[in-house]
Protein backbone atom coordinates (compact mmCIF):
# COMPACT_ATOMS: atom_id res chain seq x y z
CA UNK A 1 -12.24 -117.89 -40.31
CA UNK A 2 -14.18 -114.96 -41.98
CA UNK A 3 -14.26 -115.00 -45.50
CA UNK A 4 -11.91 -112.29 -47.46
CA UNK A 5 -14.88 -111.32 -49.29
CA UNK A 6 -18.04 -110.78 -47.47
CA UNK A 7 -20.85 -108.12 -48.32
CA UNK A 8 -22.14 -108.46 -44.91
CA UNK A 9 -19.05 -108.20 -43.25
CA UNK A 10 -18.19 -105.33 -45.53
CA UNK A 11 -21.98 -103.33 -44.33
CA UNK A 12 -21.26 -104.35 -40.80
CA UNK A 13 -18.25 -101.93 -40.94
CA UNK A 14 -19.96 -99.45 -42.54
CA UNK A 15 -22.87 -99.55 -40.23
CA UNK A 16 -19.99 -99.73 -37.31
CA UNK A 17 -18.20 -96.38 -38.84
CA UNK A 18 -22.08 -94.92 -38.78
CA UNK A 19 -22.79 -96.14 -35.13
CA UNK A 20 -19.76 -94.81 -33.20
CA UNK A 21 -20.26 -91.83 -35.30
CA UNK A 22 -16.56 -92.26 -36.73
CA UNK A 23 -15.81 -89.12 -37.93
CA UNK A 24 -14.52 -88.28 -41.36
CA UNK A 25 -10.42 -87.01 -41.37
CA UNK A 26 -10.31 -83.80 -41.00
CA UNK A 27 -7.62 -82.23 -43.55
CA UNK A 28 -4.56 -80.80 -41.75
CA UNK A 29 -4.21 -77.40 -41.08
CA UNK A 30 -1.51 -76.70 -43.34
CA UNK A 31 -3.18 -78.13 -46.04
CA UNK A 32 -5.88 -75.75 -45.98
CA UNK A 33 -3.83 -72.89 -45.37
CA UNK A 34 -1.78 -74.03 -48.39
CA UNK A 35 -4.72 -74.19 -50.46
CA UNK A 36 -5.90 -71.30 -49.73
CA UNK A 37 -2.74 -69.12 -50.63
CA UNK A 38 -2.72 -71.05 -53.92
CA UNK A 39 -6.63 -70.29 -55.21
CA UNK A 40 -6.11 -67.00 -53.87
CA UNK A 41 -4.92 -64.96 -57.22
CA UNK A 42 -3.20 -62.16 -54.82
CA UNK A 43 -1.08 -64.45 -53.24
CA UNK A 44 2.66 -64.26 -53.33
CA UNK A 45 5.68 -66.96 -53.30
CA UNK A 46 6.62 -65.53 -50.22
CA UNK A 47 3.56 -66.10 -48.65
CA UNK A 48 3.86 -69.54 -49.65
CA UNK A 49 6.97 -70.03 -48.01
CA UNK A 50 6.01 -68.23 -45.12
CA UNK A 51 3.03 -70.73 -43.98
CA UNK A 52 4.83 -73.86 -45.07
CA UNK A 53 8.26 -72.25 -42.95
CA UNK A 54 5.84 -72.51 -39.92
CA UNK A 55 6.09 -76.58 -40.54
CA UNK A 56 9.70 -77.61 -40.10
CA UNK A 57 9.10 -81.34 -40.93
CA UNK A 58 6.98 -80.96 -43.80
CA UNK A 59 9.23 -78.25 -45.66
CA UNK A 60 12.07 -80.94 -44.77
CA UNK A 61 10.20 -83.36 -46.47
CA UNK A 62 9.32 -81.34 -49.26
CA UNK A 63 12.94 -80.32 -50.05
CA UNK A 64 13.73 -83.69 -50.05
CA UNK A 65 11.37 -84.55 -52.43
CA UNK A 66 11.99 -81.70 -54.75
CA UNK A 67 14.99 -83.11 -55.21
CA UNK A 68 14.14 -86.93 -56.16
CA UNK A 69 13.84 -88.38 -59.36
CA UNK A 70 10.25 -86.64 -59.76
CA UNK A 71 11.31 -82.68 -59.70
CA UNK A 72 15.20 -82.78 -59.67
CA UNK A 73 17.17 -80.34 -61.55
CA UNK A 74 21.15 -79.61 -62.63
CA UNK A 75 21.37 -78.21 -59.21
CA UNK A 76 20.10 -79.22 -55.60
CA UNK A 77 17.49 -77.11 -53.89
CA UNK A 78 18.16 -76.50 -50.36
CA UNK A 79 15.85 -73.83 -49.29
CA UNK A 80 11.57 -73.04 -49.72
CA UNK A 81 11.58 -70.37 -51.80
CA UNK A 82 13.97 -72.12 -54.62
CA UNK A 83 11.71 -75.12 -54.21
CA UNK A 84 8.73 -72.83 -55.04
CA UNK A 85 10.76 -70.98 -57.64
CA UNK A 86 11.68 -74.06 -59.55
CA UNK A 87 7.79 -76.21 -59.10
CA UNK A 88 5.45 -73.23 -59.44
CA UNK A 89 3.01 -72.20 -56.60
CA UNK A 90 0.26 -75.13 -57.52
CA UNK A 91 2.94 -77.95 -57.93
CA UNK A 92 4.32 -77.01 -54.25
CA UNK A 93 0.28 -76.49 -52.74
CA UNK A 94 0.09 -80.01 -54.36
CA UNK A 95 2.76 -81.75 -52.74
CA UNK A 96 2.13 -80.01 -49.59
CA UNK A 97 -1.35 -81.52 -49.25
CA UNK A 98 -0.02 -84.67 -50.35
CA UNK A 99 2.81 -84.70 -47.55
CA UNK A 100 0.58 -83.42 -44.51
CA UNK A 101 -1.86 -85.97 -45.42
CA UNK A 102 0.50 -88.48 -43.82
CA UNK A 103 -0.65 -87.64 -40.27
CA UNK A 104 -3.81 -89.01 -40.87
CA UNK A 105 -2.12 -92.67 -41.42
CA UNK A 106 -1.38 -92.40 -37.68
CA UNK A 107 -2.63 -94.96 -34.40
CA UNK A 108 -1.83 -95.49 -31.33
CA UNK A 109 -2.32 -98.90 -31.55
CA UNK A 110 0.70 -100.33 -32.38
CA UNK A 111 -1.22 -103.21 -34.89
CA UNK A 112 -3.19 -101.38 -36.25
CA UNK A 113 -0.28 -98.99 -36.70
CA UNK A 114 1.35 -101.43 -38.95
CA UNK A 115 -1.61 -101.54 -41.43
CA UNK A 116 -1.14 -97.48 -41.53
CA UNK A 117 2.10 -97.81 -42.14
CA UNK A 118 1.62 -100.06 -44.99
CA UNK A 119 -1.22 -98.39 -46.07
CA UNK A 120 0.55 -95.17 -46.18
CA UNK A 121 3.00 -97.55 -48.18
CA UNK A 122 1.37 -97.93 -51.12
CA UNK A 123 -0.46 -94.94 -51.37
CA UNK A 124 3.25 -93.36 -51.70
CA UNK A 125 3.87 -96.14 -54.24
CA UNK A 126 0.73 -95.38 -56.52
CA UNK A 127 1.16 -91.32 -56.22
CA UNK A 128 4.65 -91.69 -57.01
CA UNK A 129 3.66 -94.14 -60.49
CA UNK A 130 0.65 -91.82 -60.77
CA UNK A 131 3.23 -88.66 -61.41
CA UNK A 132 5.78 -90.85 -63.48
CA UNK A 133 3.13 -91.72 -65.70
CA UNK A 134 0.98 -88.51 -66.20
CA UNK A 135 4.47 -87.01 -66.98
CA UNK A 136 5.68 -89.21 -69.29
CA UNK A 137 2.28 -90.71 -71.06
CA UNK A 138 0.10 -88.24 -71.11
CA UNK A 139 -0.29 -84.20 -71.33
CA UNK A 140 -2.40 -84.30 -67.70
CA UNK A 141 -0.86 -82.48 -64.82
CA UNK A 142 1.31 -84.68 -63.36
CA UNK A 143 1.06 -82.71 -60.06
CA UNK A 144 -2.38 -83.44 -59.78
CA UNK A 145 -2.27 -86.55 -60.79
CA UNK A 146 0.02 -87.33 -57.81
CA UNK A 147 -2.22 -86.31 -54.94
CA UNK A 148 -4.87 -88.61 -56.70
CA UNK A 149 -3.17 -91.02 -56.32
CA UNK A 150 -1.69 -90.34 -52.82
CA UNK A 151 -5.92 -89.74 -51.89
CA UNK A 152 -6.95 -93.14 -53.90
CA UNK A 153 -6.59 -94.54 -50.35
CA UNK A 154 -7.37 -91.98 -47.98
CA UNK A 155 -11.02 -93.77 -47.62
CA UNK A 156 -9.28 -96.93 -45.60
CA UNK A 157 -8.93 -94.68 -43.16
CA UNK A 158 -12.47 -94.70 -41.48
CA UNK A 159 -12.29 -98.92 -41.62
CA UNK A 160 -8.73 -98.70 -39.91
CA UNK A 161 -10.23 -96.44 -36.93
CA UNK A 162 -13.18 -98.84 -36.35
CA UNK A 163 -10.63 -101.71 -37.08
CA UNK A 164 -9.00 -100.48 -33.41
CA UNK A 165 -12.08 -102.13 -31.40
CA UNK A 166 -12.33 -105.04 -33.06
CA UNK A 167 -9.65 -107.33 -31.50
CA UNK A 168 -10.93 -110.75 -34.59
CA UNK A 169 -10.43 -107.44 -36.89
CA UNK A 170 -7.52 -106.01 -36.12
CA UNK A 171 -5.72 -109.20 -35.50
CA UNK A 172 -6.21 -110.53 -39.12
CA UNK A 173 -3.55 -108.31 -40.90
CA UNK A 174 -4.79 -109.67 -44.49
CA UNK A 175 -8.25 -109.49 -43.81
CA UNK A 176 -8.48 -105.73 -43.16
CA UNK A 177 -6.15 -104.78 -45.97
CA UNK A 178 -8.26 -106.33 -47.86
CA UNK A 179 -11.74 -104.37 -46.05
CA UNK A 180 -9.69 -101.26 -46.51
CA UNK A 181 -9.18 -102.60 -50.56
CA UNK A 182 -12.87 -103.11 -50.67
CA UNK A 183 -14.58 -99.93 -49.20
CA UNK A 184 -12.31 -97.23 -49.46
CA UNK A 185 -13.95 -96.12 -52.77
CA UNK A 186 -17.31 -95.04 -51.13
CA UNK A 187 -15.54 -93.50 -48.27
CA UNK A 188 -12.83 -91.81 -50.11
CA UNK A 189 -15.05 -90.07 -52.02
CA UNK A 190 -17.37 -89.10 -49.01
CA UNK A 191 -14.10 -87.91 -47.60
CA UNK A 192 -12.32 -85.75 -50.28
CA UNK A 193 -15.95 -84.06 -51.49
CA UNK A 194 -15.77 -82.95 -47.38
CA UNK A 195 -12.69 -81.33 -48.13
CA UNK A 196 -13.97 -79.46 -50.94
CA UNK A 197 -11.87 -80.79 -53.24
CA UNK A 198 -12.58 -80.70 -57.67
CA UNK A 199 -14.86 -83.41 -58.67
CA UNK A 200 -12.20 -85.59 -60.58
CA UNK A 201 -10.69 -86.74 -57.27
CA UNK A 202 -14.18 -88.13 -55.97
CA UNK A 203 -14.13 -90.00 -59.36
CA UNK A 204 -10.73 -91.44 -59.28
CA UNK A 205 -11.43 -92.67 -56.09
CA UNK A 206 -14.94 -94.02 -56.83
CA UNK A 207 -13.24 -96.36 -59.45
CA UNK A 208 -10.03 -97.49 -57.85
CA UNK A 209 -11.28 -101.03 -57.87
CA UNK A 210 -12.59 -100.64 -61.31
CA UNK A 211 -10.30 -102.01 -63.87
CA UNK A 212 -12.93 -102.31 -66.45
CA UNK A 213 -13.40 -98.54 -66.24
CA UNK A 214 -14.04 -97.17 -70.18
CA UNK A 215 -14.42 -93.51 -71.58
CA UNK A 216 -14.49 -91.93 -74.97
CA UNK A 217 -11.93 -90.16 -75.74
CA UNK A 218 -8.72 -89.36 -74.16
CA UNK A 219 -6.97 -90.50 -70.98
CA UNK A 220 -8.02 -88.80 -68.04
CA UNK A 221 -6.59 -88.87 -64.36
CA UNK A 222 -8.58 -92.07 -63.31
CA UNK A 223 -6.82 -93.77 -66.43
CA UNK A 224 -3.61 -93.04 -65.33
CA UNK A 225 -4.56 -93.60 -61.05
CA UNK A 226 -5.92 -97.21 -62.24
CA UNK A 227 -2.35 -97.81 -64.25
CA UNK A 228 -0.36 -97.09 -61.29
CA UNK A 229 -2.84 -99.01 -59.13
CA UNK A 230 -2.05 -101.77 -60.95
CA UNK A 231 1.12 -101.50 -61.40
CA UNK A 232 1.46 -101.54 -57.51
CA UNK A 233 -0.76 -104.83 -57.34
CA UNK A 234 1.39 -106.55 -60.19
CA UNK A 235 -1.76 -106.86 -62.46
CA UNK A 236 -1.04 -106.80 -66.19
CA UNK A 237 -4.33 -107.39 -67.43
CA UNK A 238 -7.83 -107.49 -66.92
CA UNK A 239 -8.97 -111.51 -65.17
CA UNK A 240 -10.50 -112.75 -68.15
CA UNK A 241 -6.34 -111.77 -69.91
CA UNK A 242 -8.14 -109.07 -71.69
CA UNK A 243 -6.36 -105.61 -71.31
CA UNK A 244 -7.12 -102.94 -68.97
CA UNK A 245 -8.81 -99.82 -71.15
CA UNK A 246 -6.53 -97.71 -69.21
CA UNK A 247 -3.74 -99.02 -70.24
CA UNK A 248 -4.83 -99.41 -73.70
CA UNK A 249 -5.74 -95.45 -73.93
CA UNK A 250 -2.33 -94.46 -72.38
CA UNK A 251 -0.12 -96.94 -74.69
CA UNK A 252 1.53 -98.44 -71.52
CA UNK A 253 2.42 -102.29 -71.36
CA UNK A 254 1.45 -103.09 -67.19
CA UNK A 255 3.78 -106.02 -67.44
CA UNK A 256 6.47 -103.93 -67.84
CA UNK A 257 7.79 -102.73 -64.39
CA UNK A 258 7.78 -99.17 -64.15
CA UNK A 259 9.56 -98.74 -60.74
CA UNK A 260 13.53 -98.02 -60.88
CA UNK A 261 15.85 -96.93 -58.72
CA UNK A 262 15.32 -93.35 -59.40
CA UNK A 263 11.24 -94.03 -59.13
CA UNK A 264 12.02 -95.99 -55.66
CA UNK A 265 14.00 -93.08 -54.22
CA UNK A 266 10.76 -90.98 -54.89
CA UNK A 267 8.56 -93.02 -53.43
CA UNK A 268 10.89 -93.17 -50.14
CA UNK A 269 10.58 -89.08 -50.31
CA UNK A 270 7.15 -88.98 -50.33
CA UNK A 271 6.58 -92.10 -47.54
CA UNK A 272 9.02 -89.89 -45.35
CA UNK A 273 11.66 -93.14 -45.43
């Protein structure tokens, strides 16, 4: 049995991921083309609507999740252009990077297709605690705060490909969670800086595992990613019972479950459930 913690287990992947020459995920099309429309100050709602028309199944999934808990308004949205009308052009750019990201947690494995799934699981659950608490704790965007959190685990994606030709690997379900857990920080990072994406996403990502993680003064987006992280694990405190700084700066009690039935139906939006 290989132990759950093992450096040299841990830089035999990463040496593996090197070797076969595992490429990074590539972001999806959309995504770009989303992004693009939104940094480009000439840029209209309709143009907006137009590119994210093009993807039937996203745009379905983004209705649905403008109207959960997280966006909803006195009346339902059932068409693009209100959903962009009522979020804002960044807010939708957001979530549409956040729900195209999705078909990267895909295999055609069907093991290691249960580990996406899951994987894809929680990163749903922490995005979804990452926007209820930016909202309602702190004066960050809560937008953004959401696709950090969604991308917190987008580096377990590398360990999950390599996982595939590794039959000890891929048949010990809690072992390569628990790889993923472990290394996803350096390769998350590697992965969104690829993309091009702002600096404060590499650093959420760099200290997902990093519940000691201190600043002066106020909370920033890696306080609130580390709350919701924790939140999903069901840790209240640091392992010595000390609190989490994070917590401390945002004025949130972790052994308070944060996760209702309106929070739940959000996080089923934004896993596609």
């Amino acid at each position: 049995m290989i132990r759950l913690c093992n450096p040299a287990l841990e830089q035999a992947i990463i040496d593996r991921i090197s070797e076969k020459g595992v490429a990074l995920p590539v972001l999806p099309d959309i995504a770009v083309r989303v992004r693009k429309v939104i940094n480009d100050p000439n840029s209209s709602a309709s143009d907006l609507v137009a590119i994210i028309s093009q993807e039937p199944a996203i745009a379905a999934r983004l209705i649905q999740v403008a109207n959960s808990a997280m966006y909803r308004g006195a009346e339902p949205i059932d068409n693009l252009t209100h959903v962009v009308t009522r979020l804002g052009q960044r807010a939708v750019g957001q979530l549409v990077v956040t729900l195209a990201t999705r078909d990267l947690f895909k295999s055609r494995d069907k093991d290691v297709q249960a580990v996406m799934r899951l994987h894809w699981g929680v990163a749903a659950q922490v995005a979804a605690l990452s926007h209820h608490i930016a909202k309602h704790h702190t004066r960050l965007d809560a937008d953004q705060a959401l696709l950090a959190g969604l991308l917190h685990g987008v580096g377990g994606l590398p360990v999950i490909s390599v996982a595939e030709d590794i039959p000890r690997l891929k048949a010990n379900r809690q072992l390569l969670l628990r790889l993923i857990e472990r290394l996803q920080p350096r390769l998350g990072a590697r992965i969104v800086k690829a993309w091009d994406f702002p600096p404060v996403f590499a650093e959420v990502i760099e200290n997902t595992n990093n519940m000691e993680y201190d600043h002066p003064g106020s909370a920033n987006d890696v306080d609130v990613v580390l709350c919701a992280i924790a939140q999903a694990r069901g840790i209240a405190t640091l392992e010595d019972g000390s609190p989490i700084p994070a917590a401390q700066k945002l004025q949130l009690d972790l052994s308070v479950d944060l996760i209702d039935n309106e929070l739940e139906q959000a996080i089923d939006a934004l896993a596609g459930n």
